[in-house]
C-alpha atoms as a PDB file:
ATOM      1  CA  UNK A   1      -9.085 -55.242  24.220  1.00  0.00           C
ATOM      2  CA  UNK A   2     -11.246 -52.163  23.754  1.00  0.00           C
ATOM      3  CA  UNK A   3     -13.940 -52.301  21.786  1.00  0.00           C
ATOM      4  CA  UNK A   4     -13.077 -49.544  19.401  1.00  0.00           C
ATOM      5  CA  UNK A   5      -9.483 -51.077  19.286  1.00  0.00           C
ATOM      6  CA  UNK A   6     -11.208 -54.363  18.117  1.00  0.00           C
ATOM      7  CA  UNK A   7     -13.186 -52.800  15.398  1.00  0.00           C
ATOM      8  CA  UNK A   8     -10.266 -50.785  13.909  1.00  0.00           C
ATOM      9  CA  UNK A   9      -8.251 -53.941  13.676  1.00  0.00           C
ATOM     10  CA  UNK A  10     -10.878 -55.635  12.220  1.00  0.00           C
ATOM     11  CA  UNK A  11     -10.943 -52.930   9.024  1.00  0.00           C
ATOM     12  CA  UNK A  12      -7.609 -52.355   8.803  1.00  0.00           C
ATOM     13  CA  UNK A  13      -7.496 -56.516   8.332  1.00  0.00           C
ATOM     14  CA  UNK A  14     -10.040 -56.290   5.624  1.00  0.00           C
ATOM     15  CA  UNK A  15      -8.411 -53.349   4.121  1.00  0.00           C
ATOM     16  CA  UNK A  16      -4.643 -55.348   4.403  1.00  0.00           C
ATOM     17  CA  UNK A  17      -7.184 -58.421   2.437  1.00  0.00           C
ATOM     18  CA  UNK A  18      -8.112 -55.615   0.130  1.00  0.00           C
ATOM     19  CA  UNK A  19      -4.735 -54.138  -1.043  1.00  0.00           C
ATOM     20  CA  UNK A  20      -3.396 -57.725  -1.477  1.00  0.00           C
ATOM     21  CA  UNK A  21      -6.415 -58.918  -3.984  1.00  0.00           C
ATOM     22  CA  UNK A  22      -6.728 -55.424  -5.589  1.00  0.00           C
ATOM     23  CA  UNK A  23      -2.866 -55.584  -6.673  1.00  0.00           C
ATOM     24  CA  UNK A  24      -2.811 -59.734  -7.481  1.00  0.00           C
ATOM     25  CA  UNK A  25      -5.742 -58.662 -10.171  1.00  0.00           C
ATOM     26  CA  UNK A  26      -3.279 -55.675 -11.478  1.00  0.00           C
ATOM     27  CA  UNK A  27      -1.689 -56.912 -14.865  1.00  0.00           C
ATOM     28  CA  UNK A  28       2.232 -56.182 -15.122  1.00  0.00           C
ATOM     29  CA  UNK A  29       3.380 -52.775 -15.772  1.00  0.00           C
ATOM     30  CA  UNK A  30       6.287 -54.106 -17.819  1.00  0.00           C
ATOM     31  CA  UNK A  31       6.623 -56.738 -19.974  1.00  0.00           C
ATOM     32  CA  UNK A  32      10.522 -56.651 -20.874  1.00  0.00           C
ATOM     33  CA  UNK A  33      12.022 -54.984 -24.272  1.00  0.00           C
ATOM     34  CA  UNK A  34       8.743 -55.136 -26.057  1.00  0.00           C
ATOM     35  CA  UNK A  35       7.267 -53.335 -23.249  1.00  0.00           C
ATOM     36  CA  UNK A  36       9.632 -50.401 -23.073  1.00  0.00           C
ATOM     37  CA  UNK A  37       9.267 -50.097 -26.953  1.00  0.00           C
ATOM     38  CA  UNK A  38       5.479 -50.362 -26.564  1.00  0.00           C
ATOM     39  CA  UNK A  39       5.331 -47.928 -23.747  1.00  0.00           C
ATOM     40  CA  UNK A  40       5.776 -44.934 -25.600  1.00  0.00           C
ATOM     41  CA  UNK A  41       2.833 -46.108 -28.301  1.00  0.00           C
ATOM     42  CA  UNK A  42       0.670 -46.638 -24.765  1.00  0.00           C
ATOM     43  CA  UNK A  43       1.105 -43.297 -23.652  1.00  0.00           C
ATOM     44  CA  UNK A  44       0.078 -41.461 -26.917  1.00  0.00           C
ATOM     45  CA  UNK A  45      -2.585 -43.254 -28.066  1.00  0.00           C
ATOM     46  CA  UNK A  46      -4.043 -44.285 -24.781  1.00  0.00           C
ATOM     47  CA  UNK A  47      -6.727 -41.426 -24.515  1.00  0.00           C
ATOM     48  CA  UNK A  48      -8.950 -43.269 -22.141  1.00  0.00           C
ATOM     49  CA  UNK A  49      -6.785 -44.974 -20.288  1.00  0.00           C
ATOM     50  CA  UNK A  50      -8.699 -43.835 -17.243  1.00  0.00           C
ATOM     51  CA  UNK A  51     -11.779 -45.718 -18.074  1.00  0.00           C
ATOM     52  CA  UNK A  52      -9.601 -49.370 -17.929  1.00  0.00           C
ATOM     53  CA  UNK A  53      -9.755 -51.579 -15.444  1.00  0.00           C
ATOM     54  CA  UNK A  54      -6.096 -51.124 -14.673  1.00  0.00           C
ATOM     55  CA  UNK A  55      -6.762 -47.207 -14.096  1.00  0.00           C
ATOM     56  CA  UNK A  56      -9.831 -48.428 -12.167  1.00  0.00           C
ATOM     57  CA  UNK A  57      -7.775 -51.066 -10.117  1.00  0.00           C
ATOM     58  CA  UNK A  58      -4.679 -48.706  -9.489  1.00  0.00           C
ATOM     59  CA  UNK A  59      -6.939 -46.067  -8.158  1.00  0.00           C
ATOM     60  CA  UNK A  60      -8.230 -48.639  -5.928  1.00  0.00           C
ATOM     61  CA  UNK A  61      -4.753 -49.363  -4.686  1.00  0.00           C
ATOM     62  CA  UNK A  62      -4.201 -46.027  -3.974  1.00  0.00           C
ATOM     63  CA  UNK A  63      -7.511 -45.188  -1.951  1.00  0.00           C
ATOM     64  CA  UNK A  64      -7.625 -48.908  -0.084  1.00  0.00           C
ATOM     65  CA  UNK A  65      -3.643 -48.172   0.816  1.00  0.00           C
ATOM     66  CA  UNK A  66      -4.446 -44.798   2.770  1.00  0.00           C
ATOM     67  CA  UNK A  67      -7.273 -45.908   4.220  1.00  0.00           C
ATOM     68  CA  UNK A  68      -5.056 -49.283   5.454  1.00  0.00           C
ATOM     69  CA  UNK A  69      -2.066 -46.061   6.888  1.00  0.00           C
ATOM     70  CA  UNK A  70      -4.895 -43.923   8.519  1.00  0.00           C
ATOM     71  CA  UNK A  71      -6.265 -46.991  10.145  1.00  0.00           C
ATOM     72  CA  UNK A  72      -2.681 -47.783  11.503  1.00  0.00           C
ATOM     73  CA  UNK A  73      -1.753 -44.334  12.277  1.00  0.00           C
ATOM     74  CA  UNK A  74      -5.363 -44.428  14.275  1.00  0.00           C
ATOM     75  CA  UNK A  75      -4.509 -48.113  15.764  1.00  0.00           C
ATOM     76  CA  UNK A  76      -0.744 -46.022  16.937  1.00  0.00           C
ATOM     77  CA  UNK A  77      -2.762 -43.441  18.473  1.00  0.00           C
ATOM     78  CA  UNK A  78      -4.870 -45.594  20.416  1.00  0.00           C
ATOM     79  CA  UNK A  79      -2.202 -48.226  21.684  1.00  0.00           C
ATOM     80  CA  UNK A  80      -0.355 -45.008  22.783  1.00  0.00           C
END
């Protein structure tokens, strides 16, 4: 195995550990009636919502989950 191969796989495993602990710390979006009730309270009075640590942690998702598809598009490319 290549060397460069190696140390892809190796980051795209820490990024796969990443994604899974990032998203097991996310609370649920939904919690049921009360939450589709409450949802439309959450949205109107949530002014800084992006200063929570759910905004924080789904941000997180997002940026650790396309670094985990460029690292497999790269890990394609090089396997090619």
């Amino acid at each position: 195995m290549d060397a460069l191969t190696l140390v892809i796989t190796i980051l795209q495993l820490l990024c796969g550990l990443a994604v899974i602990v990032i998203v097991l710390f996310q609370s649920g979006k939904s919690a049921g009636l009360s939450g589709a009730i409450g949802g439309v309270a959450d949205s109107f009075l949530s002014r800084n919502k992006a200063k929570t640590l759910d905004a924080k942690l789904a941000r997180a998702t997002k940026w650790v989950g396309a670094i985990f598809l460029i690292l497999t598009l790269v890990l394609l490319i090089l396997q090619g």
